[in-house]
Protein backbone atom coordinates (compact mmCIF):
# COMPACT_ATOMS: atom_id res chain seq x y z
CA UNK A 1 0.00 0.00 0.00
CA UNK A 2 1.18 3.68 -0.47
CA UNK A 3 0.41 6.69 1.32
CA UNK A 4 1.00 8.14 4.95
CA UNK A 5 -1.74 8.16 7.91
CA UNK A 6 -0.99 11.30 10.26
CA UNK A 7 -1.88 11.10 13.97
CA UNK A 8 -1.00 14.50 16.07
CA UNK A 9 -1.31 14.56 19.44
CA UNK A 10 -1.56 10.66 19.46
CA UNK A 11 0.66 8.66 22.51
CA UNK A 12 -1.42 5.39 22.19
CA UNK A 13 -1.78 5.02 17.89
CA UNK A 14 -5.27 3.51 18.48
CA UNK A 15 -6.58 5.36 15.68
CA UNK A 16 -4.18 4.86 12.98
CA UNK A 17 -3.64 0.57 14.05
CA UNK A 18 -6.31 -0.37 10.94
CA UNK A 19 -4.55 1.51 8.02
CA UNK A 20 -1.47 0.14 9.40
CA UNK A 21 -2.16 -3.51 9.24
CA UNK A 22 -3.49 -2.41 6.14
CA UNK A 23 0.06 -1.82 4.79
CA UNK A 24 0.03 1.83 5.12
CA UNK A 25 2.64 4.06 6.25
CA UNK A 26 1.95 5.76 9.56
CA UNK A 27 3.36 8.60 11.86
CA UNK A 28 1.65 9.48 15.26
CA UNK A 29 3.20 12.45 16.78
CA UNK A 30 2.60 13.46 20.77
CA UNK A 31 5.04 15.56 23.90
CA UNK A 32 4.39 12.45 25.66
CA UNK A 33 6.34 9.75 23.57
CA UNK A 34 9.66 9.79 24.49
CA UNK A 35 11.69 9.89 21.35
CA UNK A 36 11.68 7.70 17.98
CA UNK A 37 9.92 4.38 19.57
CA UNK A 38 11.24 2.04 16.66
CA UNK A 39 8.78 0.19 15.32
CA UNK A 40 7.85 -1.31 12.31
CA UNK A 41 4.62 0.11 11.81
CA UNK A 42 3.08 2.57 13.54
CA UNK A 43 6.29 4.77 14.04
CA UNK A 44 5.62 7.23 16.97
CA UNK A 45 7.95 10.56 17.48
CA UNK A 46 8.74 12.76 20.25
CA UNK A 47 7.16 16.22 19.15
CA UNK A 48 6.38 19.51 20.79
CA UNK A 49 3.64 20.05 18.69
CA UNK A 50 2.92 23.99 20.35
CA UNK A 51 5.78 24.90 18.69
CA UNK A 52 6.45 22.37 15.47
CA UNK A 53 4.25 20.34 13.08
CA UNK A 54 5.38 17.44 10.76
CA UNK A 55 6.30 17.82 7.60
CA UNK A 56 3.10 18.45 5.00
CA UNK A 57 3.23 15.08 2.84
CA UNK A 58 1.73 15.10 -1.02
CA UNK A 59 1.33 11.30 0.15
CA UNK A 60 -0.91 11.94 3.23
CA UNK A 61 -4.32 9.84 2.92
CA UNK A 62 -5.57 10.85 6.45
CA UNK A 63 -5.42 13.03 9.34
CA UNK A 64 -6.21 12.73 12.88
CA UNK A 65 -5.75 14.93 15.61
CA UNK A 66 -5.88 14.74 19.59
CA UNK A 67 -5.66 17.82 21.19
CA UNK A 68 -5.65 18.35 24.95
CA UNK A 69 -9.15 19.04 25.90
CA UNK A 70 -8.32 20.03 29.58
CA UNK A 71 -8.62 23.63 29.72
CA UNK A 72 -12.20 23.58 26.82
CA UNK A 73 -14.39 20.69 27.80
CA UNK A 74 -17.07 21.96 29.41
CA UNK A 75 -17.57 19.67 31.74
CA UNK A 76 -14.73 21.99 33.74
CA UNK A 77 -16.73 25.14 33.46
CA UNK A 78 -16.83 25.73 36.94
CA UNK A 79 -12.88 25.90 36.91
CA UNK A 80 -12.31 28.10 34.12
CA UNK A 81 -11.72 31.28 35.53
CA UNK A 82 -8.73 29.35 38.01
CA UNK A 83 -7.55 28.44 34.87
CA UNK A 84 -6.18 31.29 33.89
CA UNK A 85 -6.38 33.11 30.29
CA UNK A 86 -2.64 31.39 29.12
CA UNK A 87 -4.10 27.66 29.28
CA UNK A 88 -7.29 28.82 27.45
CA UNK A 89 -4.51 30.36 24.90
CA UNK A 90 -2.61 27.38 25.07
CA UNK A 91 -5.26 24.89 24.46
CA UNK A 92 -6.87 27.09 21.53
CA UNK A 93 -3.56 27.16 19.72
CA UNK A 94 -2.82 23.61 19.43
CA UNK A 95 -6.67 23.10 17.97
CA UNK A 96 -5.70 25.81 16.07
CA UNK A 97 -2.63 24.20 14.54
CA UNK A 98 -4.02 21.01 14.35
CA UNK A 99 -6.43 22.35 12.04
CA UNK A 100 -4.26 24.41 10.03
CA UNK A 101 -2.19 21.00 9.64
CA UNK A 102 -5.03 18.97 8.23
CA UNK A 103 -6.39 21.39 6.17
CA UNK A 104 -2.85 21.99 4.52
CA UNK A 105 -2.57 18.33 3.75
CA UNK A 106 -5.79 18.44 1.72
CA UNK A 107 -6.76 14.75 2.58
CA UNK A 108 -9.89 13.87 5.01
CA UNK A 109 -9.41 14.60 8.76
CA UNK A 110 -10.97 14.55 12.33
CA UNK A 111 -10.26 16.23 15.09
CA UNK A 112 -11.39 15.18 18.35
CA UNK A 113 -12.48 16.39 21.39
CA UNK A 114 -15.44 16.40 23.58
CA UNK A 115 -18.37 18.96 23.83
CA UNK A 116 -16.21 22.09 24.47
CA UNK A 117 -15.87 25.67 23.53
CA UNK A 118 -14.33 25.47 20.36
CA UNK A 119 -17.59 25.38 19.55
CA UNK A 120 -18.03 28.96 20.55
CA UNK A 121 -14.60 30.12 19.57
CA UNK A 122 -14.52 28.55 16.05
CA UNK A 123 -17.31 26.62 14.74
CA UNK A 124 -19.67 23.56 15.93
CA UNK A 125 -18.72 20.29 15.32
CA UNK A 126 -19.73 17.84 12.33
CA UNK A 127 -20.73 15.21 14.34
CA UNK A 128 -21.13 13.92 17.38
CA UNK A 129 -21.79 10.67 19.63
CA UNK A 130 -21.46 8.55 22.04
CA UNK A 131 -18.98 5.10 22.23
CA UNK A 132 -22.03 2.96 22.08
CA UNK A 133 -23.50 4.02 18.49
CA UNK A 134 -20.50 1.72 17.85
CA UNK A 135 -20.81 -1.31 19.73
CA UNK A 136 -20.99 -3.33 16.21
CA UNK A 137 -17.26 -2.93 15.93
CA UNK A 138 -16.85 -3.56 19.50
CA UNK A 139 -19.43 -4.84 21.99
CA UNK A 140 -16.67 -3.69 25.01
CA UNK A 141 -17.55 -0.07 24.04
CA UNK A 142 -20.77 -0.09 25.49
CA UNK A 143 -20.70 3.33 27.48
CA UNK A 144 -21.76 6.90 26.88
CA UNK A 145 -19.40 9.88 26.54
CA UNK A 146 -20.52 12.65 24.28
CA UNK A 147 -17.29 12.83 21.46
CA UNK A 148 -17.27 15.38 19.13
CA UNK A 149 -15.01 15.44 15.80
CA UNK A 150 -14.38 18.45 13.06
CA UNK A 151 -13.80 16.61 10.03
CA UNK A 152 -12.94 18.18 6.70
CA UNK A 153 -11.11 17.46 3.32
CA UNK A 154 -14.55 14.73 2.44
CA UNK A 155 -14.11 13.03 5.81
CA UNK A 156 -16.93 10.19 5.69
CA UNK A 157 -18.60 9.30 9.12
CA UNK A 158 -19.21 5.61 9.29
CA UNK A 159 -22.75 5.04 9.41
CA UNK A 160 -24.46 3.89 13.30
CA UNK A 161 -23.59 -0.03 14.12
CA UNK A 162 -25.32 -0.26 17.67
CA UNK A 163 -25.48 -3.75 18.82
CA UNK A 164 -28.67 -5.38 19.56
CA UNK A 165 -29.22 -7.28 22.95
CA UNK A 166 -27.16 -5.31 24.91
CA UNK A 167 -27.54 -3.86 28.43
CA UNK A 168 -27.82 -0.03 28.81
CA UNK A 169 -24.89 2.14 28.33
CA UNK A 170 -23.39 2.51 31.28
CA UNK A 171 -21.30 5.95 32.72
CA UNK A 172 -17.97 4.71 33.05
CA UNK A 173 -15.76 7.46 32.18
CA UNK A 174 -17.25 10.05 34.17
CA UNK A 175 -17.61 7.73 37.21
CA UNK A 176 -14.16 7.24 37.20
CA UNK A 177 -11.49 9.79 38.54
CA UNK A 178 -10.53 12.22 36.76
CA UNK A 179 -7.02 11.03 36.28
CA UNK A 180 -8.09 8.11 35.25
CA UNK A 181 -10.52 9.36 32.18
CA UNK A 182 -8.50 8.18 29.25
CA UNK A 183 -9.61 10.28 26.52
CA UNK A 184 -10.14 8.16 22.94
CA UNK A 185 -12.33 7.33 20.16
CA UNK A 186 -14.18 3.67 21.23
CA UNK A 187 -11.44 0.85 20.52
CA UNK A 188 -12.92 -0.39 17.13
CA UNK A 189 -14.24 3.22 16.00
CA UNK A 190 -11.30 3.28 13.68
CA UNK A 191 -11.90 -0.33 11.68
CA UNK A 192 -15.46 1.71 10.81
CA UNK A 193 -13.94 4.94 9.53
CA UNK A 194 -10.77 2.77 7.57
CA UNK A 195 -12.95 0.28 6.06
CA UNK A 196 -15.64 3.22 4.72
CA UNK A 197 -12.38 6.27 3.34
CA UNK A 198 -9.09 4.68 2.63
CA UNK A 199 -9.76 1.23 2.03
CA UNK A 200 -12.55 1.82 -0.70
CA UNK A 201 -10.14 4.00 -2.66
């Protein structure tokens, strides 16, 4: 397979696993990776990405993008003002640039994050839902936590694949501390959104 998958702000490479069993080439970038971790597929790099973005690739097939969501969910409302104004600066720039990335490397994108105020500062998201719309890729995913994504560059949404029979969703991520509240896409969301954009072309 040719072509590059891009992951920014992306520790775990959930999200770009599918195109890389695929065959693809992929890159996820994050602070929180230590340096090069050498691996055959996907690579992951040390990057600062407040201050430096990857290379823009004539190659890329896909972007995805993670930014910190601390200082915009609104679920922390009641802290903002503690905050301070340079976090809320902070946090806007790196949705900022993660934007400007993706939209520079003229392939579909999402970026991620949960109902926050980049809605009020930018634009509202394209979609929106909740882990268990997609318990057809993954049963395991049967919880609710409201995910937003901005998608651009003829992103297509997978369609709904809710799993019959199941028990109710349960509220596991905001019962759980809050240092424990792992912020991702449900663990099979990605097969959905591989199999319906890259691996149809």
């Amino acid at each position: 397979m040719t072509g590059i998958v891009v992951s920014l702000f992306d520790k775990t490479g959930n999200m770009v696993r599918p195109w890389a069993e695929a065959g693809y080439e992929c890159h996820c970038y994050d602070i929180q990776t230590q340096w090069l971790f050498a691996r055959r597929e996907p690579h992951f790099y040390h990057a600062d990405l407040m201050h430096e973005m990857p290379s823009v690739s004539p190659y890329t097939l896909a972007v995805f993008a993670f930014p910190p969501c601390t200082h915009l969910a609104v679920s922390g409302a009641r802290w903002f003002k503690g905050k301070g104004l340079r976090a809320l600066a902070d946090s806007v720039h790196m949705f900022a640039t993660a934007a400007e990335y993706a939209e520079a490397c003229g392939a579909p994108y999402l970026i991620e994050n949960p109902v926050s105020t980049i809605s009020t500062y930018w634009r509202k998201p394209d979609h929106n839902f909740h882990p268990w719309h997609y318990t057809g890729f993954e049963p395991a995913d049967n919880y609710t936590k409201q995910t937003c994504l901005w998608v651009g560059g003829g992103f297509v949404m997978p369609e709904r694949n809710s799993l019959d029979g199941l028990p109710k969703p349960d509220n596991r991520i905001h019962a759980a501390p809050s240092v424990r509240r792992a912020r991702r896409l449900p663990q099979r969301y990605a097969d959905g959104i591989c199999s319906g954009s890259v691996r149809s072309e």
